[in-house]
N, C-alpha and C. Protein backbone atom coordinates (compact mmCIF):
# COMPACT_ATOMS: atom_id res chain seq x y z
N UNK A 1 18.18 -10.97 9.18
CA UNK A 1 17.79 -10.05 10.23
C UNK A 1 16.54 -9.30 9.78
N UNK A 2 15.16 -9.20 10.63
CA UNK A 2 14.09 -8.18 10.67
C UNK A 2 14.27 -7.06 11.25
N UNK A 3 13.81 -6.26 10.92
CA UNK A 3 13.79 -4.45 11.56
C UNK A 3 12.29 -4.29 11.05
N UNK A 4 11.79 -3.87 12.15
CA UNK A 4 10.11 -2.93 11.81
C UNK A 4 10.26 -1.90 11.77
N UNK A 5 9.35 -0.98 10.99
CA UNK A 5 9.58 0.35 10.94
C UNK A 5 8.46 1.39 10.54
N UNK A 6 8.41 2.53 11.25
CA UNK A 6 7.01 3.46 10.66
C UNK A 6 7.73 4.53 10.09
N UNK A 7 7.79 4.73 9.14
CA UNK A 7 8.47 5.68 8.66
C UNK A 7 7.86 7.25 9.10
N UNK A 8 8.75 7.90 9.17
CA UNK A 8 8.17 9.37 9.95
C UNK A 8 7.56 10.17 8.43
N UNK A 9 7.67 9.66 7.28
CA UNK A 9 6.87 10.22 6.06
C UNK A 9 5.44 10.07 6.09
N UNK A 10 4.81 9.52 6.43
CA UNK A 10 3.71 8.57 6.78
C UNK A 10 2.94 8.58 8.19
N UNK A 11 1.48 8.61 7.80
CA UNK A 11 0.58 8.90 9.43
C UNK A 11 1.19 7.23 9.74
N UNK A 12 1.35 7.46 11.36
CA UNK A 12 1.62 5.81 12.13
C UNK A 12 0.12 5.27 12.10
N UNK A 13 0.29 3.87 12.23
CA UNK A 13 -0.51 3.24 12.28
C UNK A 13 -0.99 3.35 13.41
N UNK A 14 -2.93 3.01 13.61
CA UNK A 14 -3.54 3.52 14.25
C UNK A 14 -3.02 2.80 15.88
N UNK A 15 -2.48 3.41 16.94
CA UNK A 15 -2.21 3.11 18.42
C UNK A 15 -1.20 2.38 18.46
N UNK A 16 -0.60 1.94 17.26
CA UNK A 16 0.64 0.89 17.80
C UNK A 16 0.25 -0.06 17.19
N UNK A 17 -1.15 -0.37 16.40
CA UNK A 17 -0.99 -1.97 16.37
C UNK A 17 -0.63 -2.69 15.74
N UNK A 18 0.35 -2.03 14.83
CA UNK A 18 1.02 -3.01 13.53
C UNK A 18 2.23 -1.68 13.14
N UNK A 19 2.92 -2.60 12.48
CA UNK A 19 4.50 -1.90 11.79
C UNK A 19 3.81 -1.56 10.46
N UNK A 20 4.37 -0.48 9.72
CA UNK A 20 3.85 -0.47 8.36
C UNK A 20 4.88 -1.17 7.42
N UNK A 21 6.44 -1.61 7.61
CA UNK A 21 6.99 -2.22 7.11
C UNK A 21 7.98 -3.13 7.58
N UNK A 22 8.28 -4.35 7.47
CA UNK A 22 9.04 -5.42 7.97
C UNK A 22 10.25 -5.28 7.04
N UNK A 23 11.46 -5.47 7.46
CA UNK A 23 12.78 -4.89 6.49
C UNK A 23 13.81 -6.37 6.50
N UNK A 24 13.33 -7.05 5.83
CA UNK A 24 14.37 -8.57 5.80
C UNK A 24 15.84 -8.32 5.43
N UNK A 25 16.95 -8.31 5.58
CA UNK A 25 17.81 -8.58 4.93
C UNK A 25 18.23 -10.33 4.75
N UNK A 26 18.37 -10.70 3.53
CA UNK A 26 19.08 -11.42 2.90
C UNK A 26 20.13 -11.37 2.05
N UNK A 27 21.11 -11.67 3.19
CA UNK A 27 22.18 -11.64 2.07
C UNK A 27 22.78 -10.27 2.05
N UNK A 28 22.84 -10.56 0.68
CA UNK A 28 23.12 -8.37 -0.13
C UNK A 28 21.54 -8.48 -0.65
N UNK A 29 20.44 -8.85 -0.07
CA UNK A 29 19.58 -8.41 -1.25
C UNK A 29 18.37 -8.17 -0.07
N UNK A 30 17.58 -7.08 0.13
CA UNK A 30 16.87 -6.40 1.06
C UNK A 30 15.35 -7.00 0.53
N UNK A 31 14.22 -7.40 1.50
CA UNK A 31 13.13 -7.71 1.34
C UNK A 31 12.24 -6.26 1.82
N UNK A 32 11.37 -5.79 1.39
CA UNK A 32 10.22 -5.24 1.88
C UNK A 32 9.26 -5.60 1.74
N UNK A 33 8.28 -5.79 3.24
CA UNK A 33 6.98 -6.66 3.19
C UNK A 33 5.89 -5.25 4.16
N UNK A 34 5.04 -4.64 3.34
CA UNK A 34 4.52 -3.62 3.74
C UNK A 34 3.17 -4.23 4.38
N UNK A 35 2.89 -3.29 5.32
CA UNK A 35 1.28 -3.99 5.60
C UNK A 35 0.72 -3.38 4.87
N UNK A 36 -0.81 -3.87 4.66
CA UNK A 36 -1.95 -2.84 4.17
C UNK A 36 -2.08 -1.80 4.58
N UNK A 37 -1.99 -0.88 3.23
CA UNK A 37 -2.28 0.79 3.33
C UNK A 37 -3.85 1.33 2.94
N UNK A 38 -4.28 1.88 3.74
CA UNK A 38 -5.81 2.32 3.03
C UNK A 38 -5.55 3.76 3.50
N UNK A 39 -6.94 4.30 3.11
CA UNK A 39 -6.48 5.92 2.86
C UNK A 39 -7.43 6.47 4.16
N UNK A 40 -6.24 6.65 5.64
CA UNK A 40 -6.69 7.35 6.30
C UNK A 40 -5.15 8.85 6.44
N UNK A 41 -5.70 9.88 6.79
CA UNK A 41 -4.77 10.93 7.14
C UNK A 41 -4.24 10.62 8.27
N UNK A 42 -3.24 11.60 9.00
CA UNK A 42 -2.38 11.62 10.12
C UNK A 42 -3.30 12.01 11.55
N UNK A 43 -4.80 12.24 10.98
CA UNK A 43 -5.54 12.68 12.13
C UNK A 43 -6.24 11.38 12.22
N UNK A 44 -6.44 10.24 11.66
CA UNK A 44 -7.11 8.97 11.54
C UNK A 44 -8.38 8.95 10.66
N UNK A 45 -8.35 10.66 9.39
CA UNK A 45 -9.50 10.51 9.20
C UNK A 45 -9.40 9.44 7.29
N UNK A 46 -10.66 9.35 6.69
CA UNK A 46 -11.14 8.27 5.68
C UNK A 46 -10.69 10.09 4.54
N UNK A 47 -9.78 9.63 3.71
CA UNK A 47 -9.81 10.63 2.60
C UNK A 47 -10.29 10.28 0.83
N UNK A 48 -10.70 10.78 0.71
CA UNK A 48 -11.70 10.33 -0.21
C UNK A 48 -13.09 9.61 -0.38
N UNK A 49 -13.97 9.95 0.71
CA UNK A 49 -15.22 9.22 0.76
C UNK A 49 -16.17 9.05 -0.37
N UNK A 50 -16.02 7.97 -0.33
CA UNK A 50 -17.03 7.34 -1.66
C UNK A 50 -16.07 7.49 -3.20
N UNK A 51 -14.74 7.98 -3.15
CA UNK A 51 -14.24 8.17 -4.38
C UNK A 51 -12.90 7.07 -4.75
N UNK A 52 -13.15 6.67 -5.40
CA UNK A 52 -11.84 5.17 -5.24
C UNK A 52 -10.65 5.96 -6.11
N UNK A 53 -10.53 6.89 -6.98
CA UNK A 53 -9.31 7.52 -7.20
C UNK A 53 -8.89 8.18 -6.60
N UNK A 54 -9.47 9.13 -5.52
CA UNK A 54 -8.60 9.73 -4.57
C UNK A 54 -8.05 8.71 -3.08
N UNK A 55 -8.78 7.42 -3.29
CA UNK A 55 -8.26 6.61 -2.41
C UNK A 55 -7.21 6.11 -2.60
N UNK A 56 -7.25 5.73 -3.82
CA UNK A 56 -6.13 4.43 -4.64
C UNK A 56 -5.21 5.66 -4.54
N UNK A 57 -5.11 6.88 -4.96
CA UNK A 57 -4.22 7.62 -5.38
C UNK A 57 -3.31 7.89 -3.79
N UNK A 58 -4.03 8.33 -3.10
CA UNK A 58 -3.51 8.32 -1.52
C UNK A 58 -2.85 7.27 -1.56
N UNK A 59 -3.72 5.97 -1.16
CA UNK A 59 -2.57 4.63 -0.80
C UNK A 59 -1.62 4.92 -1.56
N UNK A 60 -1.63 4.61 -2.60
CA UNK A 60 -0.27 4.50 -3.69
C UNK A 60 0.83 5.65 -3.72
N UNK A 61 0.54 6.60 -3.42
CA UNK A 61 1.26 7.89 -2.24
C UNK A 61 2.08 7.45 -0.92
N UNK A 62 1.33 6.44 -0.54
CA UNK A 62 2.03 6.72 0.97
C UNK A 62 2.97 5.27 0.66
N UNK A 63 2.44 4.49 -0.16
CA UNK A 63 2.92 3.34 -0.51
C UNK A 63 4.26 3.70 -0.97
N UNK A 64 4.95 4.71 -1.72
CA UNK A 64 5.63 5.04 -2.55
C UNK A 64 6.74 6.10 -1.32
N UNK A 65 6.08 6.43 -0.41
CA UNK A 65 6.85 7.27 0.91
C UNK A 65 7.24 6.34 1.23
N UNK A 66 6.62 5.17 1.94
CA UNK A 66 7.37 3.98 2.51
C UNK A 66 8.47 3.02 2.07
N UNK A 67 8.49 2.82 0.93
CA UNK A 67 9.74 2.46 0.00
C UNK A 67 10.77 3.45 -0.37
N UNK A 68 10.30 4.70 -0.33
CA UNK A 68 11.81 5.67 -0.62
C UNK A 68 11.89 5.35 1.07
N UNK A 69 11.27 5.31 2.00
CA UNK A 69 12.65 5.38 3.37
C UNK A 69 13.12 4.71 3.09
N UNK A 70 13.12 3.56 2.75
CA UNK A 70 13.94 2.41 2.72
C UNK A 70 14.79 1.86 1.09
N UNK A 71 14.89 3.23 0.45
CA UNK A 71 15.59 3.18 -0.95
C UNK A 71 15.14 1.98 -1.77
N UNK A 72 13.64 2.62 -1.88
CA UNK A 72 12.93 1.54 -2.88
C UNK A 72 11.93 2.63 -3.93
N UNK A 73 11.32 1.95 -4.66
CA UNK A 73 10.52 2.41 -5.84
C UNK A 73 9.70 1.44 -5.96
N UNK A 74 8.34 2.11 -6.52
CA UNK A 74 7.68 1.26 -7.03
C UNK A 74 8.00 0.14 -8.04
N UNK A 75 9.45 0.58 -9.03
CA UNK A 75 9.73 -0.54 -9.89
C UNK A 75 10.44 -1.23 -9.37
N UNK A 76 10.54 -1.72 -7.88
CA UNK A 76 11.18 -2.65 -7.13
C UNK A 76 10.06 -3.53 -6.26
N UNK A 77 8.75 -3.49 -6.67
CA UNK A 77 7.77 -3.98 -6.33
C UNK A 77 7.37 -5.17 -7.05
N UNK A 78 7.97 -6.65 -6.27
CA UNK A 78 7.25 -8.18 -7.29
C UNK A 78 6.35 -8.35 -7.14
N UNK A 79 5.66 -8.12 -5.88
CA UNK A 79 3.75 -8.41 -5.43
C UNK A 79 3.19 -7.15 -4.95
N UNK A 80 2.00 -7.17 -5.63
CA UNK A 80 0.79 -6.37 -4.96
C UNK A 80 -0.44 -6.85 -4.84
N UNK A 81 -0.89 -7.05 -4.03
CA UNK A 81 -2.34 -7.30 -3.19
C UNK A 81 -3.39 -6.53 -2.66
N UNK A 82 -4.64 -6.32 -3.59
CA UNK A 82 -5.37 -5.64 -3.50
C UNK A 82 -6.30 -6.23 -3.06
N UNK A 83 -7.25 -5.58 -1.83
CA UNK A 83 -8.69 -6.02 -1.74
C UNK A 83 -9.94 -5.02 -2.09
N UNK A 84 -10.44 -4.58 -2.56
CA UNK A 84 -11.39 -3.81 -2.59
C UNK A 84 -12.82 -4.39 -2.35
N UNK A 85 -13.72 -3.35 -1.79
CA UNK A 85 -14.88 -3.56 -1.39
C UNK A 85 -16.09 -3.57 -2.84
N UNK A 86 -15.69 -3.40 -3.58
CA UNK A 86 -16.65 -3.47 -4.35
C UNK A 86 -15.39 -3.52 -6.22
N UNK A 87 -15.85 -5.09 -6.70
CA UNK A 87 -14.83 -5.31 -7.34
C UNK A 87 -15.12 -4.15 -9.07
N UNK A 88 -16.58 -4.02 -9.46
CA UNK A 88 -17.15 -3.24 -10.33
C UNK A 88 -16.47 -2.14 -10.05
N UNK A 89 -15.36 -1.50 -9.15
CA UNK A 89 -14.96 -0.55 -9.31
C UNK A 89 -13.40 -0.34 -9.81
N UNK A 90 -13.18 -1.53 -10.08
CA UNK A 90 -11.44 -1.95 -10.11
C UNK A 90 -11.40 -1.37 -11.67
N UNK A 91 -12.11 -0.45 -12.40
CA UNK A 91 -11.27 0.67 -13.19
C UNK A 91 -10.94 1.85 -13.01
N UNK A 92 -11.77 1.97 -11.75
CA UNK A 92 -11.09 3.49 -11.20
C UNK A 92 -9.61 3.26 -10.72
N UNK A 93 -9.49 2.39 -10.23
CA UNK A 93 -8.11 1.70 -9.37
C UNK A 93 -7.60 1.32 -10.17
N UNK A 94 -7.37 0.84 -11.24
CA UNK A 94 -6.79 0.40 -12.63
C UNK A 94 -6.30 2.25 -12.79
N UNK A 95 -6.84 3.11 -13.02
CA UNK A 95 -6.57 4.39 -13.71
C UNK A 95 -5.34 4.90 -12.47
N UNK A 96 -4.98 4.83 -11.34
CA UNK A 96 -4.58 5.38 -10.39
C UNK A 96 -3.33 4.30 -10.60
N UNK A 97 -3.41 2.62 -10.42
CA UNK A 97 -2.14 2.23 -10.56
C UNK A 97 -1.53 1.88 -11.72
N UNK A 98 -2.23 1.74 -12.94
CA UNK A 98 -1.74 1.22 -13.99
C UNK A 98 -0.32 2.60 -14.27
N UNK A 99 -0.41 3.73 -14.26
CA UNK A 99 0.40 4.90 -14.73
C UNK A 99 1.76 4.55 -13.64
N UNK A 100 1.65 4.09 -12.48
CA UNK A 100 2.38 4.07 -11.77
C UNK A 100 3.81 3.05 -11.71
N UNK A 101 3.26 2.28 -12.34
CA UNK A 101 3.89 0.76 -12.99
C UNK A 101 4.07 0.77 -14.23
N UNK A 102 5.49 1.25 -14.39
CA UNK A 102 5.66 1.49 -16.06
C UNK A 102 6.00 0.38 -16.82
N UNK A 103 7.28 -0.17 -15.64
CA UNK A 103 8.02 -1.67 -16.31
C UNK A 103 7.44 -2.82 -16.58
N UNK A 104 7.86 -4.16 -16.35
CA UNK A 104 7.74 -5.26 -16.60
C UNK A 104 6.47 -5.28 -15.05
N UNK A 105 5.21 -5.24 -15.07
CA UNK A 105 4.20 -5.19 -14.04
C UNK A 105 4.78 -6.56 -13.16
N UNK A 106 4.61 -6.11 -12.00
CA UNK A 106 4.59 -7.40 -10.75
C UNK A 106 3.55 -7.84 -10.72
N UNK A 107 3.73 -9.41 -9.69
CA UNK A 107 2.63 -9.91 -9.36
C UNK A 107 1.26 -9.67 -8.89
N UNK A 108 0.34 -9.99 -8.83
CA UNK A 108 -0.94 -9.52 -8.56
C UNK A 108 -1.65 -10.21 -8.14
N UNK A 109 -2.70 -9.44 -6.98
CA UNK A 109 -3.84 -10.37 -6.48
C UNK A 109 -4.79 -9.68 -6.12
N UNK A 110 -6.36 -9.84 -6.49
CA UNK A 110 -6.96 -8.95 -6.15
C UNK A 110 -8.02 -9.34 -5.90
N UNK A 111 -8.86 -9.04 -4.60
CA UNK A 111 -10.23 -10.03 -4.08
C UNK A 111 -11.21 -8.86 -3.52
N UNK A 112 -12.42 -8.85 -3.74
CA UNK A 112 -13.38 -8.45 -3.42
C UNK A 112 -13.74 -9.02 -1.78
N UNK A 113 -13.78 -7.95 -0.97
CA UNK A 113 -14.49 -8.16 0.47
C UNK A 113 -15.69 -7.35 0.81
N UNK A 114 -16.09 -7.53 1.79
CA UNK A 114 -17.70 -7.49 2.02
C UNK A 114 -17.18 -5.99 3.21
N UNK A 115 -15.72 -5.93 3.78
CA UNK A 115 -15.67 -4.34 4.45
C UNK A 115 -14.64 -4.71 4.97
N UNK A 116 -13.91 -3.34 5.13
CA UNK A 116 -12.36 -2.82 5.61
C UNK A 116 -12.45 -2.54 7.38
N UNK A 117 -11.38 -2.46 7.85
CA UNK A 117 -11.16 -1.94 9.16
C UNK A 117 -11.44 -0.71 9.24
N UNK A 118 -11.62 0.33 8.28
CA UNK A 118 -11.81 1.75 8.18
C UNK A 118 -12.99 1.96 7.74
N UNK A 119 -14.20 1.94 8.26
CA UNK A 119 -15.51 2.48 7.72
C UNK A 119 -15.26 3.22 6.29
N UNK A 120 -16.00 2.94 5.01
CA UNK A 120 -15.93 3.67 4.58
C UNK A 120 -14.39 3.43 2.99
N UNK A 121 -13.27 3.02 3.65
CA UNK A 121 -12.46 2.52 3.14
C UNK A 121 -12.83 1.57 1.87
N UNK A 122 -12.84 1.96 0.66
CA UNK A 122 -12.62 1.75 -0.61
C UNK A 122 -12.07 0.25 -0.85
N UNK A 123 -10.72 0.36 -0.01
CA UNK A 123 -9.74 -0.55 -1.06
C UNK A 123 -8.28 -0.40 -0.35
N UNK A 124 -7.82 -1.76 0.36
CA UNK A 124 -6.60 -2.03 1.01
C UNK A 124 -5.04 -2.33 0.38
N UNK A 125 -4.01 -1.99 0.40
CA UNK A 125 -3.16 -2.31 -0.80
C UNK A 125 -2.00 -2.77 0.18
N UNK A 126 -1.50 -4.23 -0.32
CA UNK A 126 -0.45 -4.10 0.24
C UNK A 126 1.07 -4.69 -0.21
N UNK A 127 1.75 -4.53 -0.92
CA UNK A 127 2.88 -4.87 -1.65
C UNK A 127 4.40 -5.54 -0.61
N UNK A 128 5.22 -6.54 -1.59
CA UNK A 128 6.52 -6.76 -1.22
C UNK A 128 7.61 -6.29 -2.03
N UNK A 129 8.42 -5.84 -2.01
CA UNK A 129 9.59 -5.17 -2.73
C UNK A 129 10.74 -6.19 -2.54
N UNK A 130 11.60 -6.19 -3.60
CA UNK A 130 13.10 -6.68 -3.39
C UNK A 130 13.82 -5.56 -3.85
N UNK A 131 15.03 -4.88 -2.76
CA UNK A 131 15.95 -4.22 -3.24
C UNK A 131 17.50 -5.05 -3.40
């Protein structure tokens, strides 16, 4: 069974046009498949302009709201998928998630793009969880 969900911790996604999390159950064992989080506020605005640690740090904030609704943690995270706009910056973003990920690190993917849906937007993150 799927359930979508916007968690009321979290600005909704912009007009409706996507769920921020898809909720699989299998079994006894719960999937979370998050969409991409980038760092806008609850008013739709870009927080952190031009600064990729207060971006990364936001996403990874709201990333971390969206898994406690759904009685998760970041150390219940097997994939994360990063895109950032400019890859020469993936040690600022290294400093923001490496602290965050204490355990045995999950999967990873991380690709350089040429621009985000959010003017301005740094760097898209989007993870799957097993609870």
């Amino acid at each position: 069974m799927t359930t979508f969900d916007n968690p009321a911790t979290v600005p909704a996604p912009p007009a409706g046009r996507y769920s921020h999390v898809a909720r699989i159950e299998l079994g006894g064992t719960t999937m979370l498949v998050l969409s991409g989080q980038v760092a806008i506020d609850a008013e739709g605005r870009l927080v952190g302009a031009n600064d990729m640690r207060a971006q990364a740090d936001y996403v990874l904030d709201t990333i971390e709201k969206i898994l406690a609704a759904h009685g998760a943690t970041l150390g219940d995270v097997v994939n994360i998928r990063t895109f950032l706009t400019d890859l020469d910056r993936i040690g600022e973003y290294a400093q923001a998630r490496l602290p965050r990920f204490t355990g045995t690190p999950p999967t990873s993917t991380t690709v350089e793009v040429s621009r985000l849906f959010v003017p301005g937007a740094l760097l898209e993150v989007e993870v799957t969880a097993i609870v």
